[in-house]
Protein backbone atom coordinates (compact mmCIF):
# COMPACT_ATOMS: atom_id res chain seq x y z
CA UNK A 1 21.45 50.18 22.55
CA UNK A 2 22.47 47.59 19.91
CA UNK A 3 20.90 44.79 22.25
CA UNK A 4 17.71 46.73 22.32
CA UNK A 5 17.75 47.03 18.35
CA UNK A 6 18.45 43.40 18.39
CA UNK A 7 15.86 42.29 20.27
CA UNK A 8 13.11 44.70 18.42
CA UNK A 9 14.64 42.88 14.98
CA UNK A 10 13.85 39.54 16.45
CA UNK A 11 10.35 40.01 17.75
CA UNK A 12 9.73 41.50 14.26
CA UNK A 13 10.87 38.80 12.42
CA UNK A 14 9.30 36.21 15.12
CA UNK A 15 5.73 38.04 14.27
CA UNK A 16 6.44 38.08 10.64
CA UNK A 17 7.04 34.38 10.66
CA UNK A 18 3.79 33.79 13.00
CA UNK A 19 1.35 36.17 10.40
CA UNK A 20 2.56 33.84 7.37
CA UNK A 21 2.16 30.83 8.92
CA UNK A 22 -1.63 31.66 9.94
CA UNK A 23 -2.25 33.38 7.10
CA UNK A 24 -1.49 30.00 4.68
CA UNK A 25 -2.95 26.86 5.80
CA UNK A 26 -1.93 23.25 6.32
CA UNK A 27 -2.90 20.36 5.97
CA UNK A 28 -1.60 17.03 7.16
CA UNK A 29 -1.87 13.91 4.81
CA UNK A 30 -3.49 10.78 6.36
CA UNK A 31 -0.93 8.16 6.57
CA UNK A 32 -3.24 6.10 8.36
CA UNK A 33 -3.65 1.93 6.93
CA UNK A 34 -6.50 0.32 7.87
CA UNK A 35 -6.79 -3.93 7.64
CA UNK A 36 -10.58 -3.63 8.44
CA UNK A 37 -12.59 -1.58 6.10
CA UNK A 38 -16.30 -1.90 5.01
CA UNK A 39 -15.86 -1.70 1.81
CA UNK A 40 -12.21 -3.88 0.82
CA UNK A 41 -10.36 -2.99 -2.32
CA UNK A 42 -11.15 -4.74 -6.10
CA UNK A 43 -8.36 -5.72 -8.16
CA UNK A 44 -8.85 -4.10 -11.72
CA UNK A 45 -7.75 -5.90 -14.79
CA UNK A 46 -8.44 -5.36 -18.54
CA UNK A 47 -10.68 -8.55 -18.17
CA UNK A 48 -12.74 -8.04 -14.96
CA UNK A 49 -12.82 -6.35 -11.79
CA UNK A 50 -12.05 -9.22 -8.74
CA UNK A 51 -13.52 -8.60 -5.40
CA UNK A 52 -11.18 -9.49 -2.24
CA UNK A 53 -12.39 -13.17 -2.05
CA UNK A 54 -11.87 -13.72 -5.83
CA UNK A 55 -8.24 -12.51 -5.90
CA UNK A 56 -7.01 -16.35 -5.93
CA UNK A 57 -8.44 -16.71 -8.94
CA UNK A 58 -6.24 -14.11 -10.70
CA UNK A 59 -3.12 -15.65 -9.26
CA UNK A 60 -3.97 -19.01 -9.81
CA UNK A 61 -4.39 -18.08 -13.28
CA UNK A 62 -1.53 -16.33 -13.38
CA UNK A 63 0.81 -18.51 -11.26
CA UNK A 64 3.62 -20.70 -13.24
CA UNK A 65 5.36 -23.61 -11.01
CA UNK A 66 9.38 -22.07 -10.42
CA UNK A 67 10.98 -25.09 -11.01
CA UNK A 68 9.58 -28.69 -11.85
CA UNK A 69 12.62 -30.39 -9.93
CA UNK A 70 11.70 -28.83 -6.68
CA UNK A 71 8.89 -29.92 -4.40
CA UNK A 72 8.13 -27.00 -2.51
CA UNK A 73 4.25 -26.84 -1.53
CA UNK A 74 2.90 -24.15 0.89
CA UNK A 75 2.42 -20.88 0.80
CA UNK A 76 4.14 -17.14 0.37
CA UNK A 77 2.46 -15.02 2.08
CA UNK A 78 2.79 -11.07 0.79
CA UNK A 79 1.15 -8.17 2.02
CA UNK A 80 0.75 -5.43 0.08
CA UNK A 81 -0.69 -1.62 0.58
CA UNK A 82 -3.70 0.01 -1.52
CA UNK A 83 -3.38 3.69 -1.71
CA UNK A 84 -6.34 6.30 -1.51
CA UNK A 85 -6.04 6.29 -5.32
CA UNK A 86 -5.82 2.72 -5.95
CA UNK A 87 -2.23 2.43 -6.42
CA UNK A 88 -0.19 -0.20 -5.03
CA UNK A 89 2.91 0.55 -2.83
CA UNK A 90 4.83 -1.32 0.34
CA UNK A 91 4.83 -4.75 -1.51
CA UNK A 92 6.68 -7.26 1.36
CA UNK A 93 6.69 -10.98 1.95
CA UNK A 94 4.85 -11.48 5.96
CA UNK A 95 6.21 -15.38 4.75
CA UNK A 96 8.70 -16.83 2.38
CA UNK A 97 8.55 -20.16 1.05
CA UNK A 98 11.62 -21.13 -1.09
CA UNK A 99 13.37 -18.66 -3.11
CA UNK A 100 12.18 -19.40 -6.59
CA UNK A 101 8.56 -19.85 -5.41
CA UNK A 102 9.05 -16.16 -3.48
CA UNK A 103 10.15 -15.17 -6.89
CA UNK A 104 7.43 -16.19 -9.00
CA UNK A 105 4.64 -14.96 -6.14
CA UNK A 106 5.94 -11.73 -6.08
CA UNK A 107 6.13 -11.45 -10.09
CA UNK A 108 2.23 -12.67 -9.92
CA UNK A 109 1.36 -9.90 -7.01
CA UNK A 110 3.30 -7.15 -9.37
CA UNK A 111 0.63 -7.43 -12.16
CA UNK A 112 -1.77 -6.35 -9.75
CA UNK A 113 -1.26 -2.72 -9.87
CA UNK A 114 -4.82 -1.34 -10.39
CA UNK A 115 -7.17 -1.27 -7.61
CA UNK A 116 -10.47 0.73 -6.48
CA UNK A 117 -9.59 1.80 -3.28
CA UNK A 118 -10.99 0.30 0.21
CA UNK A 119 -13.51 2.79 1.73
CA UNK A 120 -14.27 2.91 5.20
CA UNK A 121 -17.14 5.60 6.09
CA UNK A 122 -17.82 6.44 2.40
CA UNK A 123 -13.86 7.55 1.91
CA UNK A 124 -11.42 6.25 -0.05
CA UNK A 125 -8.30 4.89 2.59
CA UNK A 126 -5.37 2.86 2.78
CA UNK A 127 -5.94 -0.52 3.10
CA UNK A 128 -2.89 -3.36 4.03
CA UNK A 129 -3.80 -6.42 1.83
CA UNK A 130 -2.17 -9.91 2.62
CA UNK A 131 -2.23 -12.16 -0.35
CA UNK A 132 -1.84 -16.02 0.13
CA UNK A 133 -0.31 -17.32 -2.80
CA UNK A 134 -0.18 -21.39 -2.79
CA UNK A 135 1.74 -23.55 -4.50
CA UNK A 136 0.54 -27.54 -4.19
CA UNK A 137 0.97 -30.46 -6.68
CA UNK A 138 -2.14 -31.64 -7.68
């Protein structure tokens, strides 16, 4: 008898548990990053908005050389996600140069915080962004 009343509890609260869960819905966040979008994300500053291809220009402006004793030329390479709302998150280096030079790139790619989103089909995604950031004596 107590088995019986046991198993009717269970299959109550099992059908309980099933009504609430239909009964409120879900939704599941995209987590999806795209690297090809048709529309790529614009870097937002207080003096302009820079489109993809004109991001150099921002860090080049922006850029200071680490250390004047050191001759390190190339490249750090840092990738970089835009969220749906044009935040920034998942800031990594893809390739380091020298330490100090790593340093300084990744204090140039933290001022860029603001962004209009990448849109791909009219909708705001997540777009990966790889920045170059070069460092050559002129």
């Amino acid at each position: 008898m107590v088995c019986i009343k046991f198993v009717i509890a269970v299959i109550c609260l099992v059908k309980f548990a099933l009504e609430v869960a239909v009964a409120q819905p879900t939704t599941i966040a995209d987590t999806t990053v795209y690297s090809i979008v048709d529309t790529y994300p614009v870097l937002v500053t207080k003096e302009k908005e820079y489109k993809f291809d004109e991001t150099q220009s921002f860090i080049d402006k922006h850029l200071k050389w680490p250390d004047p004793r050191l001759d390190c030329n190339g490249s750090v390479m840092i990738s970089l996600i835009v969220e749906k709302d044009g935040t920034v998150s998942n800031r990594k280096y893809l390739k380091a140069l020298c330490p100090k030079f790593d340093e300084e790139a990744m204090r140039v790619i933290n001022f860029m915080n603001d962004w209009k989103p990448g849109r791909l089909n009219g909708d705001a995604v997540r777009t990966v962004v790889v920045l170059p950031v070069r460092f050559k004596l002129h």
